[in-house]
C-alpha atoms as a PDB file:
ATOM      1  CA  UNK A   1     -39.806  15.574 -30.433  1.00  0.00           C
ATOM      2  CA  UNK A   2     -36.406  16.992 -30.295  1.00  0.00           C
ATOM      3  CA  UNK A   3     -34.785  17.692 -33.496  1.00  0.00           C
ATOM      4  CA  UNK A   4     -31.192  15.937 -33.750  1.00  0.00           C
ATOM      5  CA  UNK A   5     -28.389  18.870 -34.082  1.00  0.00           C
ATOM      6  CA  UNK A   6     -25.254  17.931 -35.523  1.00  0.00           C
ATOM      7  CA  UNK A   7     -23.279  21.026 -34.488  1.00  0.00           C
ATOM      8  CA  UNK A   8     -23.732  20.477 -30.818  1.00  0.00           C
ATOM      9  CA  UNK A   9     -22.867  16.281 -31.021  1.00  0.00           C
ATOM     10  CA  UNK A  10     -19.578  17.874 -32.251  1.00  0.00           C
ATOM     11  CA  UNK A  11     -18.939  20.064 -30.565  1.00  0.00           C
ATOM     12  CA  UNK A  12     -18.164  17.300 -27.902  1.00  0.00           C
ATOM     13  CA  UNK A  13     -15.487  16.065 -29.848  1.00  0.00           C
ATOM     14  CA  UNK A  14     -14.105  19.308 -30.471  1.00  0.00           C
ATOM     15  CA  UNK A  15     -14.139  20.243 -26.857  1.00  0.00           C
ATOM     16  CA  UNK A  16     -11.826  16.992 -26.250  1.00  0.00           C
ATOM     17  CA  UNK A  17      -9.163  17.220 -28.984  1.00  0.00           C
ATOM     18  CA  UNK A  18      -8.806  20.916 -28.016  1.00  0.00           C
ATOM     19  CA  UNK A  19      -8.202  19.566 -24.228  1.00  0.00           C
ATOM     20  CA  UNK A  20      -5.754  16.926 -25.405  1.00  0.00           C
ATOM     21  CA  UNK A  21      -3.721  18.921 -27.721  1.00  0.00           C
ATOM     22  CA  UNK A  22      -3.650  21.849 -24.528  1.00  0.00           C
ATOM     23  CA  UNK A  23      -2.366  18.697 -22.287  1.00  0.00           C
ATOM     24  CA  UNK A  24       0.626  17.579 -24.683  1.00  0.00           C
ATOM     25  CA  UNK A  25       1.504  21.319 -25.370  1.00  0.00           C
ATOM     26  CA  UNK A  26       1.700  21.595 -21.358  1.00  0.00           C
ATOM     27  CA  UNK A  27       3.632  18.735 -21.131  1.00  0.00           C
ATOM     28  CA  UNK A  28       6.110  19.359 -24.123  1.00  0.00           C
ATOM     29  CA  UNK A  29       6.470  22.755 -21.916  1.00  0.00           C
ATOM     30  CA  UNK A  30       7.200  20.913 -18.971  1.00  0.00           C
ATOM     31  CA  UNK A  31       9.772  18.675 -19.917  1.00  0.00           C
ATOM     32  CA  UNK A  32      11.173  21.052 -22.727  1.00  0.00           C
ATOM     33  CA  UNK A  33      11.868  23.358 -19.670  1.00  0.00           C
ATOM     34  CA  UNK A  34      13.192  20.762 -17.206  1.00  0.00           C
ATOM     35  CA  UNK A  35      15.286  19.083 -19.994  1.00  0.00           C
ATOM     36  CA  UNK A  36      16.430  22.341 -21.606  1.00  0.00           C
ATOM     37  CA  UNK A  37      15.686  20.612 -25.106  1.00  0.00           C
ATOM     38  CA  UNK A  38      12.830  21.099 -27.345  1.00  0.00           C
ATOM     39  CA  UNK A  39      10.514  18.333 -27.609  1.00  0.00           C
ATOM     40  CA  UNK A  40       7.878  17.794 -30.609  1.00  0.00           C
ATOM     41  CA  UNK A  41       4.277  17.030 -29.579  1.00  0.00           C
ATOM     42  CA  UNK A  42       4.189  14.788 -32.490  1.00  0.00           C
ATOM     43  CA  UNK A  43       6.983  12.813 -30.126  1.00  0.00           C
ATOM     44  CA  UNK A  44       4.338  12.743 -26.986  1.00  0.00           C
ATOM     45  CA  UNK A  45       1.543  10.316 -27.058  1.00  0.00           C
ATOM     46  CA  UNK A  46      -0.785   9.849 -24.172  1.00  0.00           C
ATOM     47  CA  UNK A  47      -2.221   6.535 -23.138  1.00  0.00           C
ATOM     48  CA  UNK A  48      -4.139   5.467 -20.027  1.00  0.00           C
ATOM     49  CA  UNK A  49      -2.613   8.092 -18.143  1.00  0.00           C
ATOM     50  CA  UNK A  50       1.268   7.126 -19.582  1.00  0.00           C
ATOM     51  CA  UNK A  51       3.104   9.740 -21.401  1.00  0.00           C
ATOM     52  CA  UNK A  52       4.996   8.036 -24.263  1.00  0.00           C
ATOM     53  CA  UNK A  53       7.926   9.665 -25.802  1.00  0.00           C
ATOM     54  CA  UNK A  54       9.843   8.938 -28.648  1.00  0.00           C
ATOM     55  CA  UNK A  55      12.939  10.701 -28.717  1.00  0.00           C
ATOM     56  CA  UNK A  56      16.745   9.658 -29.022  1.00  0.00           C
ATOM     57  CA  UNK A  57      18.080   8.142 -26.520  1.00  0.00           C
ATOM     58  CA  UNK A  58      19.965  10.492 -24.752  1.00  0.00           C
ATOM     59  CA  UNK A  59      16.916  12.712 -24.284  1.00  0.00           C
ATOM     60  CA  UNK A  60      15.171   9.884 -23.120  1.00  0.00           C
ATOM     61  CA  UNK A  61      17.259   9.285 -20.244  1.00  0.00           C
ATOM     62  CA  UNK A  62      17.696  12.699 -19.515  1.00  0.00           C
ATOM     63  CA  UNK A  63      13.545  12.928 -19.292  1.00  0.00           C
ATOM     64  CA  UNK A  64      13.869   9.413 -17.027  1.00  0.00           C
ATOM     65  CA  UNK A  65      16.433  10.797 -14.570  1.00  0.00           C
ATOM     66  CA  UNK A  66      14.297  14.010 -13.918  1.00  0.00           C
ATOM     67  CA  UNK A  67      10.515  11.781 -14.240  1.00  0.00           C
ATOM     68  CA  UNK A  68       9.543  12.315 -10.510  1.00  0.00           C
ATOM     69  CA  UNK A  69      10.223  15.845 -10.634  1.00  0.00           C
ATOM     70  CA  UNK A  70       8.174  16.150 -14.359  1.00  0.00           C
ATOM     71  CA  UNK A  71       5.373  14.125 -13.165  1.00  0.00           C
ATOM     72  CA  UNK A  72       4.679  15.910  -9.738  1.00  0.00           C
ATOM     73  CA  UNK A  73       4.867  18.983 -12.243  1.00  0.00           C
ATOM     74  CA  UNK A  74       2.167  17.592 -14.524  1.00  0.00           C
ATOM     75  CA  UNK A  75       0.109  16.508 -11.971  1.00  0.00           C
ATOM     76  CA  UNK A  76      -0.081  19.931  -9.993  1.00  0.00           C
ATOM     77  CA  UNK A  77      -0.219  22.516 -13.758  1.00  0.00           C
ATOM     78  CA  UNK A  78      -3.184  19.309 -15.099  1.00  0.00           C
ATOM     79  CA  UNK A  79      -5.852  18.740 -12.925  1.00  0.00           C
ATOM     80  CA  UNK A  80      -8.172  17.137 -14.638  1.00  0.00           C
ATOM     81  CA  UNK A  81      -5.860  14.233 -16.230  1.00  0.00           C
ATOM     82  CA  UNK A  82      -3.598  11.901 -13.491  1.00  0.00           C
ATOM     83  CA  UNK A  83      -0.487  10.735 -14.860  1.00  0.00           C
ATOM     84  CA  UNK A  84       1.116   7.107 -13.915  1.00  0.00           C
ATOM     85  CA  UNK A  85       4.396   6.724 -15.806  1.00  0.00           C
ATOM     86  CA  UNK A  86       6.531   8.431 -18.147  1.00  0.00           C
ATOM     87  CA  UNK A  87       8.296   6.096 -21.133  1.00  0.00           C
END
């Protein structure tokens, strides 16, 4: 019988919050350079595939007047993850 090896059920894990925090530091990128503002990546939140921002509203609306041109960004720079919407 196979022995049970806690390191490598982590690792898993590991391997997936490394991903995520790689896929809000490309999007803070993104929109920090389209924007020309600094975003936090405690502002972004990602869930089922829509990018949540919270964020005054002026930089809010100046992310929503430029989302087609940030999402066909994200979706060429991150493969592996397909992004809907953008609130």
């Amino acid at each position: 019988m196979e022995t049970f090896n806690i390191k490598n059920f982590l690792e898993k894990f590991s391997l997936i919050l490394v991903d995520k925090e790689d896929i809000i530091n490309s999007i803070k990128d993104l929109i920090s350079k389209e924007i020309s503002f600094e975003i936090k990546n405690e502002s972004i939140k990602i869930i089922k595939g829509v990018v949540y921002i919270k964020t005054t509203p002026i930089i809010k609306n100046e992310i929503l007047m430029r989302k087609k041109i940030i999402l066909d960004s994200l979706s060429t720079k991150i493969k592996n993850q397909k992004f809907i919407d953008i609130q």
